[in-house]
C-alpha atoms as a PDB file:
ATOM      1  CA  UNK A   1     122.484 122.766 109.742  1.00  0.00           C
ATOM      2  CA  UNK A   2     124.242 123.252 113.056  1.00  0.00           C
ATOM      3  CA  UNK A   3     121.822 124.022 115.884  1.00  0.00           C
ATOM      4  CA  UNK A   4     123.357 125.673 119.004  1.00  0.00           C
ATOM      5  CA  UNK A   5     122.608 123.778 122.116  1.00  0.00           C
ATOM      6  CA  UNK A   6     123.814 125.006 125.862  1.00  0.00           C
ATOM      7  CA  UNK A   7     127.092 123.849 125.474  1.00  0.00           C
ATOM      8  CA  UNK A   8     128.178 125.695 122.060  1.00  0.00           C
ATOM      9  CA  UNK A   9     126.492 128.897 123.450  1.00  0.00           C
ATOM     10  CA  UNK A  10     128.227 128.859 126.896  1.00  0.00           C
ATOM     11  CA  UNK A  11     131.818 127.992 124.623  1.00  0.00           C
ATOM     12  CA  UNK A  12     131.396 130.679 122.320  1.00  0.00           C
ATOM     13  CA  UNK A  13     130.214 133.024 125.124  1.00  0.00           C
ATOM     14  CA  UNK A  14     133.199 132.170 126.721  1.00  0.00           C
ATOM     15  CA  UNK A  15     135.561 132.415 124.118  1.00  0.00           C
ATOM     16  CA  UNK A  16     133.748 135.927 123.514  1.00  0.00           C
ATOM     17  CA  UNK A  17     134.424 137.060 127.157  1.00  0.00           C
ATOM     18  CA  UNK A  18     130.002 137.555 128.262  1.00  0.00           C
ATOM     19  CA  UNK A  19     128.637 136.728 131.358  1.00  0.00           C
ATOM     20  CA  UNK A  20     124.806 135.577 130.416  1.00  0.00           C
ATOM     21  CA  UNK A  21     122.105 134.654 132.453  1.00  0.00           C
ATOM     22  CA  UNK A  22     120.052 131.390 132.135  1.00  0.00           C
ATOM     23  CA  UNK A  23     117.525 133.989 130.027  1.00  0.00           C
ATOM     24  CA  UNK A  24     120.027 135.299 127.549  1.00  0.00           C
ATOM     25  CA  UNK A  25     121.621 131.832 127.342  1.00  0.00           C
ATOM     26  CA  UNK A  26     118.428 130.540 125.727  1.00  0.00           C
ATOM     27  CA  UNK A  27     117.445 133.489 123.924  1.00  0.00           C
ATOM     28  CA  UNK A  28     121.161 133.330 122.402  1.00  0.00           C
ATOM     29  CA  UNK A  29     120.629 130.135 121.365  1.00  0.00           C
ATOM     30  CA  UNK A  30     117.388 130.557 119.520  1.00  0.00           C
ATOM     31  CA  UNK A  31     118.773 133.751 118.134  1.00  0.00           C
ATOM     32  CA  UNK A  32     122.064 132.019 116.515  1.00  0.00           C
ATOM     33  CA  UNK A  33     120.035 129.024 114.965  1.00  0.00           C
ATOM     34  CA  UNK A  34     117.595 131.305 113.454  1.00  0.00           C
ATOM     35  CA  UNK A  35     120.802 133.634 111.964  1.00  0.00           C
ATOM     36  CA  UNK A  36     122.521 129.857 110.640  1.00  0.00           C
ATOM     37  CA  UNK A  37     118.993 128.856 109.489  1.00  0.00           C
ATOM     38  CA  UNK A  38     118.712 132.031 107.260  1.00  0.00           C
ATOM     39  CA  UNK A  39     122.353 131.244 105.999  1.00  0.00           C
ATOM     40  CA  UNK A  40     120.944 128.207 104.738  1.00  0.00           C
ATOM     41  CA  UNK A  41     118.258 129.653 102.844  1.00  0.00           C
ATOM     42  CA  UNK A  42     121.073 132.153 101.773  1.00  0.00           C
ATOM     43  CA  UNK A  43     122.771 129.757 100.222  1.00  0.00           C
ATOM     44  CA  UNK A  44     120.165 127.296  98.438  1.00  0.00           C
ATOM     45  CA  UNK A  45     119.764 130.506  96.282  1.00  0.00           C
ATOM     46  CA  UNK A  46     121.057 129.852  92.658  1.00  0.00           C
ATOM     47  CA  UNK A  47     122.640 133.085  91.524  1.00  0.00           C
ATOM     48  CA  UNK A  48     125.200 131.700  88.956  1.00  0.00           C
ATOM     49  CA  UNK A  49     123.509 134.145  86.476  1.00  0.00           C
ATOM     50  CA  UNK A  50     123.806 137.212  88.703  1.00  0.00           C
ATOM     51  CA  UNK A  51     126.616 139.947  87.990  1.00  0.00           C
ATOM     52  CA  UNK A  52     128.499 139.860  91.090  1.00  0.00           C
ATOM     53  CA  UNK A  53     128.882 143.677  90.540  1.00  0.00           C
ATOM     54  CA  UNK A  54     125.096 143.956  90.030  1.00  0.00           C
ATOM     55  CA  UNK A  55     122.880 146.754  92.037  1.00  0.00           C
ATOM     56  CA  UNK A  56     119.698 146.337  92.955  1.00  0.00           C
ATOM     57  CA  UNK A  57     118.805 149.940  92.644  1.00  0.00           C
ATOM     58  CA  UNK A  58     118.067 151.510  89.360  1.00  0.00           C
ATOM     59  CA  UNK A  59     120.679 153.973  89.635  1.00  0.00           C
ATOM     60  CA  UNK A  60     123.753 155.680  87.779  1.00  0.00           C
ATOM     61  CA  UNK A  61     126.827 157.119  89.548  1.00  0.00           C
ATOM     62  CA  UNK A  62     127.002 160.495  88.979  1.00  0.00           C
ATOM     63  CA  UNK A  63     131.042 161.283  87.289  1.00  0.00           C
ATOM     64  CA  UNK A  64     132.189 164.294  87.396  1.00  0.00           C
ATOM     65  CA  UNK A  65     135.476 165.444  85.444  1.00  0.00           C
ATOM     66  CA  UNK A  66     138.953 164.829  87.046  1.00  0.00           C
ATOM     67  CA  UNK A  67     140.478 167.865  86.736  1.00  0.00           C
ATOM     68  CA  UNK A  68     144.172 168.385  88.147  1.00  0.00           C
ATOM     69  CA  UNK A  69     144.225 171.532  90.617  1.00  0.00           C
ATOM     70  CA  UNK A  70     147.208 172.989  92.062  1.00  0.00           C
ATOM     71  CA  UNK A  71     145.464 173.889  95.163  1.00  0.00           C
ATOM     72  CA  UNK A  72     148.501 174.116  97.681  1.00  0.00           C
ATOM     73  CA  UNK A  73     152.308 174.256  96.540  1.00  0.00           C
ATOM     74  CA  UNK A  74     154.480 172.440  98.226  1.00  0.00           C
ATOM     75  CA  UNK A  75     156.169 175.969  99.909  1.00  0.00           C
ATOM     76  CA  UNK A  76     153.018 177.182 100.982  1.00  0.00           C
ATOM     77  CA  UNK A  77     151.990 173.762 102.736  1.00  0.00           C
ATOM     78  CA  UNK A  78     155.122 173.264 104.750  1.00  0.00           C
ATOM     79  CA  UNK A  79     155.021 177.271 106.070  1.00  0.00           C
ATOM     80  CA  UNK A  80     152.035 175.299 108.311  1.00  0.00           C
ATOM     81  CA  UNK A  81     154.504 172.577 109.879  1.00  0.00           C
ATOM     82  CA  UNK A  82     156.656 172.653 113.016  1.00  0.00           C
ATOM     83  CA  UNK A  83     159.443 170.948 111.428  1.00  0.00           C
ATOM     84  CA  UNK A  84     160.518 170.489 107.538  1.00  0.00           C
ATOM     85  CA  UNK A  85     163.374 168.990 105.753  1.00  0.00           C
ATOM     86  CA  UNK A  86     163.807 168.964 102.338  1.00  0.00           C
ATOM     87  CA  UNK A  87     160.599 169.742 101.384  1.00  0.00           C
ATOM     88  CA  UNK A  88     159.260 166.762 103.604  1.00  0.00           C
ATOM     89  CA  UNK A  89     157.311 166.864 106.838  1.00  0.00           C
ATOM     90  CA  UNK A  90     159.929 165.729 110.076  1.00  0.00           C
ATOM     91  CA  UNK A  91     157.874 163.531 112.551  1.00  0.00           C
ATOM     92  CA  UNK A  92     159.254 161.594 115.518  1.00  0.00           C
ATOM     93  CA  UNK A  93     159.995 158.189 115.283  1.00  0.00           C
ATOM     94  CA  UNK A  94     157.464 155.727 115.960  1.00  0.00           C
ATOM     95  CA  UNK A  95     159.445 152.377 115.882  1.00  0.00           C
ATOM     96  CA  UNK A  96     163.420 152.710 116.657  1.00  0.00           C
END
């Protein structure tokens, strides 16, 4: 297990653009060890026999049909834009 001492802290405070006090410094430190000591424990877990896809909750989705609507033709849409051309929306360029 890596344990974060003063100089890994002030790096990767550095590297992360903070200014920290003495205070946060050492509360920072304690802080990331305890987060990397949990990944530890994480990870002596044996879940070979868990679905990767599994949910802990006891719940179904709910599905509803997929029904095909013609909600908006494509004449009535472009009577909204500023600018059409055949039967596309005309935007400026963004890269020339």
């Amino acid at each position: 297990m890596i344990e974060f001492n003063k100089k890994i802290t002030l790096k990767l405070a550095k590297l992360s653009r903070l200014s920290l006090s003495n205070s946060q410094l050492e509360n920072l430190e304690k802080d990331l060890t305890s987060i990397l000591s949990f990944i530890d424990q994480l990870k002596e877990i044996n879940t070979d026999s868990i679905d990767p896809t599994s949910n802990s909750l006891d719940q179904n989705l709910i599905l509803r049909d997929d029904l095909a609507e013609d909600v908006l033709s494509n004449e009535k849409l472009l009577q909204n834009v500023p600018e059409s051309e055949l039967g596309f929306f005309v935007v400026p360029k963004v890269i020339e």
